[in-house]
N, C-alpha and C. Protein backbone atom coordinates (compact mmCIF):
# COMPACT_ATOMS: atom_id res chain seq x y z
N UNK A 1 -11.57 38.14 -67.50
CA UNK A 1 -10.60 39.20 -67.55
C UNK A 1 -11.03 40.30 -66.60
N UNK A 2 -10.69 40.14 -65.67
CA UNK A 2 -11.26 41.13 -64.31
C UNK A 2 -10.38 42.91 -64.87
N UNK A 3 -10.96 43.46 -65.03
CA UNK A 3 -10.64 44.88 -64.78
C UNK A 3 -9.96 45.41 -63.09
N UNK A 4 -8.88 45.71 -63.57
CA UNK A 4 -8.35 46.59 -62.24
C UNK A 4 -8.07 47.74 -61.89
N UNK A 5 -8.28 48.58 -63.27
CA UNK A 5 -8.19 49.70 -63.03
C UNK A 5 -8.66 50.68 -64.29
N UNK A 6 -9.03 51.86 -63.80
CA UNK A 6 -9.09 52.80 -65.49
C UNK A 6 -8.68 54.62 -65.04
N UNK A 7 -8.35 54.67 -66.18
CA UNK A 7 -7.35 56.30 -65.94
C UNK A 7 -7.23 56.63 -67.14
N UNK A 8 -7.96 57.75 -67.73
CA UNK A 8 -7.34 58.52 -69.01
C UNK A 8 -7.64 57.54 -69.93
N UNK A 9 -8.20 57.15 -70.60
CA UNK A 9 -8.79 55.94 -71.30
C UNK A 9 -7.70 54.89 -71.13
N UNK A 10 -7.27 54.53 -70.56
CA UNK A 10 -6.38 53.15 -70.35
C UNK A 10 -6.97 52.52 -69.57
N UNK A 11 -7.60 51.40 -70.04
CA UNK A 11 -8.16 50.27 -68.33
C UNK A 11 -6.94 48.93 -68.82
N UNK A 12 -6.87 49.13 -67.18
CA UNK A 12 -5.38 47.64 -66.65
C UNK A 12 -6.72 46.15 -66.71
N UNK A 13 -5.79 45.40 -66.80
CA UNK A 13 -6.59 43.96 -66.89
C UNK A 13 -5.28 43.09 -66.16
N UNK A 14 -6.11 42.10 -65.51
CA UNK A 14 -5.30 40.41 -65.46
C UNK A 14 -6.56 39.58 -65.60
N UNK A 15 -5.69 38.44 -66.28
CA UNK A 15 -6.25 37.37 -66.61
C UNK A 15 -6.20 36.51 -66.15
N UNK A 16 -7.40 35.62 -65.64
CA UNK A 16 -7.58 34.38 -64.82
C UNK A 16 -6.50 33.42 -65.20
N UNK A 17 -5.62 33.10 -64.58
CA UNK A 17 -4.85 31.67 -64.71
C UNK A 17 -3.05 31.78 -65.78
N UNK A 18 -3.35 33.52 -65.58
CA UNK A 18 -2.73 33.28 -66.87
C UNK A 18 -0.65 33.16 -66.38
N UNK A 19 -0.16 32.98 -67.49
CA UNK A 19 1.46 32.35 -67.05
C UNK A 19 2.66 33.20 -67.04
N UNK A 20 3.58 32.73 -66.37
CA UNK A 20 5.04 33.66 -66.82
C UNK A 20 4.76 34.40 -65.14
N UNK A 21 5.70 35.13 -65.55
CA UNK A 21 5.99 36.13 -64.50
C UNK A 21 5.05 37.24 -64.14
N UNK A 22 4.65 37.84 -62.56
CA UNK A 22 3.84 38.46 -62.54
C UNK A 22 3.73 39.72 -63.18
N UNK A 23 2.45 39.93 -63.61
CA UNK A 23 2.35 41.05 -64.89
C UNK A 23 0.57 41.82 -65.41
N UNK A 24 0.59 42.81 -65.57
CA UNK A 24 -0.62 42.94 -66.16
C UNK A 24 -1.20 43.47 -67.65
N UNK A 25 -1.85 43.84 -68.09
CA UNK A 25 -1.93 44.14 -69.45
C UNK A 25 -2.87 45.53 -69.45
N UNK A 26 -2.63 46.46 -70.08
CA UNK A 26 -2.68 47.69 -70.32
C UNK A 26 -3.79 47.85 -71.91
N UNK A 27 -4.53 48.47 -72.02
CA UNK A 27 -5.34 48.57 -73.52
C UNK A 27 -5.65 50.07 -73.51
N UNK A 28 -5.13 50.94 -74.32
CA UNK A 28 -5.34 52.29 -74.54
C UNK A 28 -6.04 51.81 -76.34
N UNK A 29 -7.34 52.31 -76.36
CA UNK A 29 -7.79 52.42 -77.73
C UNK A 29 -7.77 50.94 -78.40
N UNK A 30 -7.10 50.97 -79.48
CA UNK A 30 -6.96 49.78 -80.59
C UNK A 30 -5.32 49.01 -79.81
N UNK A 31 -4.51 49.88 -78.76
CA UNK A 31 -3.60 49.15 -78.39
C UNK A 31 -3.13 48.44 -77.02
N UNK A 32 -2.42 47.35 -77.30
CA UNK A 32 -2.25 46.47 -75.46
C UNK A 32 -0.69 46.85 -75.55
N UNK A 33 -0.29 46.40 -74.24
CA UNK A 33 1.19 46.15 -73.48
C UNK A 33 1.16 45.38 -72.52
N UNK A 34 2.02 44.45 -72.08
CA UNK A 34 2.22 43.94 -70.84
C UNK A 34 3.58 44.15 -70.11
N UNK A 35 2.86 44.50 -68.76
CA UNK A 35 3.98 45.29 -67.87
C UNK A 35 3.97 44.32 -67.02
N UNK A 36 5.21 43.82 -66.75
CA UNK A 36 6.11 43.22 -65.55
C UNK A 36 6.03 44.16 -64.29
N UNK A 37 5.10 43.44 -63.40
CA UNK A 37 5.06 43.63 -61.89
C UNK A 37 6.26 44.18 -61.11
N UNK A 38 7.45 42.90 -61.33
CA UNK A 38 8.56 42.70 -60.02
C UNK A 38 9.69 44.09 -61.11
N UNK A 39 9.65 44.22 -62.45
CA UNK A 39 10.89 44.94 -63.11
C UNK A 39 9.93 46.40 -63.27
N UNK A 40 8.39 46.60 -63.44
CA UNK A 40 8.17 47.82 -63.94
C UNK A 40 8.77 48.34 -64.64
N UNK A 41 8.55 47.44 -66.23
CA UNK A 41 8.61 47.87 -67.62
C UNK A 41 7.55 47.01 -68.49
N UNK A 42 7.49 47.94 -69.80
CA UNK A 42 6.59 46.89 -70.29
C UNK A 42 7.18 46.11 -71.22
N UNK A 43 6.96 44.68 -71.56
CA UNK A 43 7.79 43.38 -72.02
C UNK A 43 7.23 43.17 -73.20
N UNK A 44 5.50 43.28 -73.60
CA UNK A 44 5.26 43.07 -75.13
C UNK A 44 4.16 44.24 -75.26
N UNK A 45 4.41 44.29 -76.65
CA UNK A 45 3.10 45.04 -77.26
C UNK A 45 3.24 46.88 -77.72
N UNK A 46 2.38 47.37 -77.70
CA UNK A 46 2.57 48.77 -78.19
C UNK A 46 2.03 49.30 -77.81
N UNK A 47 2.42 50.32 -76.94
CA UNK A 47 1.23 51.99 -77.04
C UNK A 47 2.83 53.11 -76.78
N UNK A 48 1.42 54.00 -77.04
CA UNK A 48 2.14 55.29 -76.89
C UNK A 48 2.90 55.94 -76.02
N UNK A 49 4.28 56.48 -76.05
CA UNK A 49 4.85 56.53 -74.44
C UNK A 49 4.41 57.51 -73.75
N UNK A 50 3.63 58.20 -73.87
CA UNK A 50 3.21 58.78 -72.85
C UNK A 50 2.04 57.64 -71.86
N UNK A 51 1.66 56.78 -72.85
CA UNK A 51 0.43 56.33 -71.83
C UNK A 51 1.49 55.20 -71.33
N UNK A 52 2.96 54.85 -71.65
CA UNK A 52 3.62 53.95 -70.94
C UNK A 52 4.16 54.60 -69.79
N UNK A 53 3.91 55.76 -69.89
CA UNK A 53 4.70 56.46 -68.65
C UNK A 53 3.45 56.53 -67.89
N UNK A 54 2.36 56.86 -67.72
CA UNK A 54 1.68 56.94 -67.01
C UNK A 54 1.10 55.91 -66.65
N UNK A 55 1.21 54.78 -67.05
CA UNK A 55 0.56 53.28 -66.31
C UNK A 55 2.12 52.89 -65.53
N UNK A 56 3.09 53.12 -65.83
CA UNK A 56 4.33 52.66 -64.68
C UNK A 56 4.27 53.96 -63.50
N UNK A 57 3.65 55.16 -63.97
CA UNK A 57 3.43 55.55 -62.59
C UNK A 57 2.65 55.21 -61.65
N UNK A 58 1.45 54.63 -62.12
CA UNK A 58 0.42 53.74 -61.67
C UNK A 58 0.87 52.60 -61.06
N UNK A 59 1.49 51.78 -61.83
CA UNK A 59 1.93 50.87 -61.33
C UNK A 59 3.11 50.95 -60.26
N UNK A 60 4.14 52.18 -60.48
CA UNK A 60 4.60 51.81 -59.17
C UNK A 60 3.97 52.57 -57.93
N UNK A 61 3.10 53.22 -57.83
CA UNK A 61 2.36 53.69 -56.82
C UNK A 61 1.56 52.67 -56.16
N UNK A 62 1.18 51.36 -57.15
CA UNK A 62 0.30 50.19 -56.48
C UNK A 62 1.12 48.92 -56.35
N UNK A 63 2.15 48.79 -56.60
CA UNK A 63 3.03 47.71 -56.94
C UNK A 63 2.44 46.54 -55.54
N UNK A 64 2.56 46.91 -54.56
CA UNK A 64 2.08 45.50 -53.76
C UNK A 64 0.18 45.10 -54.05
N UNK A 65 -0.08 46.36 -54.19
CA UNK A 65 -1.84 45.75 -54.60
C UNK A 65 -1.75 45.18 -55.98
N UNK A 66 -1.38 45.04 -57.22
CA UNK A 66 -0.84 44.32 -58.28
C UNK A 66 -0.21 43.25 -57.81
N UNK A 67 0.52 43.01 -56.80
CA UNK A 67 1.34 41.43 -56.73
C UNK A 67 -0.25 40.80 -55.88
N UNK A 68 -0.88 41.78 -55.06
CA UNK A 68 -1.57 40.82 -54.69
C UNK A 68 -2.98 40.29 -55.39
N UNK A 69 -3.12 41.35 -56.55
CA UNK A 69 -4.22 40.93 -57.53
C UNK A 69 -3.83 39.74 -57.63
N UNK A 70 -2.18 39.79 -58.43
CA UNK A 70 -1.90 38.65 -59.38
C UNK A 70 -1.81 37.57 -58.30
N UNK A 71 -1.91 36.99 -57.36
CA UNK A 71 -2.15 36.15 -56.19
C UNK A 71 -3.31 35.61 -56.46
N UNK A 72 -4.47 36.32 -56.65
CA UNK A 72 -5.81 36.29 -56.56
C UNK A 72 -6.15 36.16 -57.64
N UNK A 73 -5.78 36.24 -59.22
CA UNK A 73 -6.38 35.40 -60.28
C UNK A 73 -5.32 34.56 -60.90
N UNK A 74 -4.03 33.99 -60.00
CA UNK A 74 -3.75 32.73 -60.23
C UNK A 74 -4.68 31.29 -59.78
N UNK A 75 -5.33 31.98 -58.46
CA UNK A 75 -6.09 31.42 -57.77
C UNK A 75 -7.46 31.28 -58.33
N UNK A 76 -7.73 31.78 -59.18
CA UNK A 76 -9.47 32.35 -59.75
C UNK A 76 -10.27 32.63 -58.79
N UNK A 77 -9.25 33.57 -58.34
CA UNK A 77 -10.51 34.50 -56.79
C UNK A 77 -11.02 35.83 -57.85
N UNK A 78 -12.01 35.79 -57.35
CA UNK A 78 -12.09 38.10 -57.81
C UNK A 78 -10.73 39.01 -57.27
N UNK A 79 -10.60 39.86 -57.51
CA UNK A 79 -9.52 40.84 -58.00
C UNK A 79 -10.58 42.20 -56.95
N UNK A 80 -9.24 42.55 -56.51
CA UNK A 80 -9.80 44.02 -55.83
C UNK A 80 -9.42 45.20 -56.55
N UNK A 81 -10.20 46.16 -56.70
CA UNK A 81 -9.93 47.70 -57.78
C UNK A 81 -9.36 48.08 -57.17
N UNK A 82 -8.34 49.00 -58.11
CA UNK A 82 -6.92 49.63 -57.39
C UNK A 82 -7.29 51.04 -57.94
N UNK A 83 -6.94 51.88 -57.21
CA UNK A 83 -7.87 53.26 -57.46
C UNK A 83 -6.65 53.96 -58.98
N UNK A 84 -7.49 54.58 -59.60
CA UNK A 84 -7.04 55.34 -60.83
C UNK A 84 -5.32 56.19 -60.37
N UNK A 85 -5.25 56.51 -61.30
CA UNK A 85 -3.72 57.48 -61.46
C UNK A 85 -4.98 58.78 -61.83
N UNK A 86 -4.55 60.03 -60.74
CA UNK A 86 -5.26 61.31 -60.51
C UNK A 86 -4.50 62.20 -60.83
């Protein structure tokens, strides 16, 4: 589970190999979400909306470095860090 990012206690994750449409997963505290890459929304899970608003700002500020993570652990390459939301 390569880490790609951390901001405000939220660290982003993708997972080696994993399926469906491109996407990453979000963990603030005791909670996850998974956010859709190509729609920038999140599709399962729970957190708080403020920390959903601030990982889709994240995310669309990195949106092509996220498609190309998810490139790179369909493949089971390492993953490049995508710099924090400042």
């Amino acid at each position: 589970m390569p880490e790609i990012s951390r901001f405000f206690g939220i660290v982003i994750v993708m997972y080696f190999y994993d399926h469906g449409k491109p996407h990453f997963h979000a963990k603030y505290n005791d909670q996850w979400g998974v956010f859709s890459i190509t729609e920038l929304k999140m599709t399962e899970g729970e957190l708080p909306r403020r920390v959903i608003s601030l990982v889709l700002e994240w995310a669309f500020e990195h949106r092509e470095e996220l498609l190309h993570n998810w490139e790179l652990v369909q493949q089971g390459k390492p993953t490049k860090k995508i710099a924090p939301l400042v």
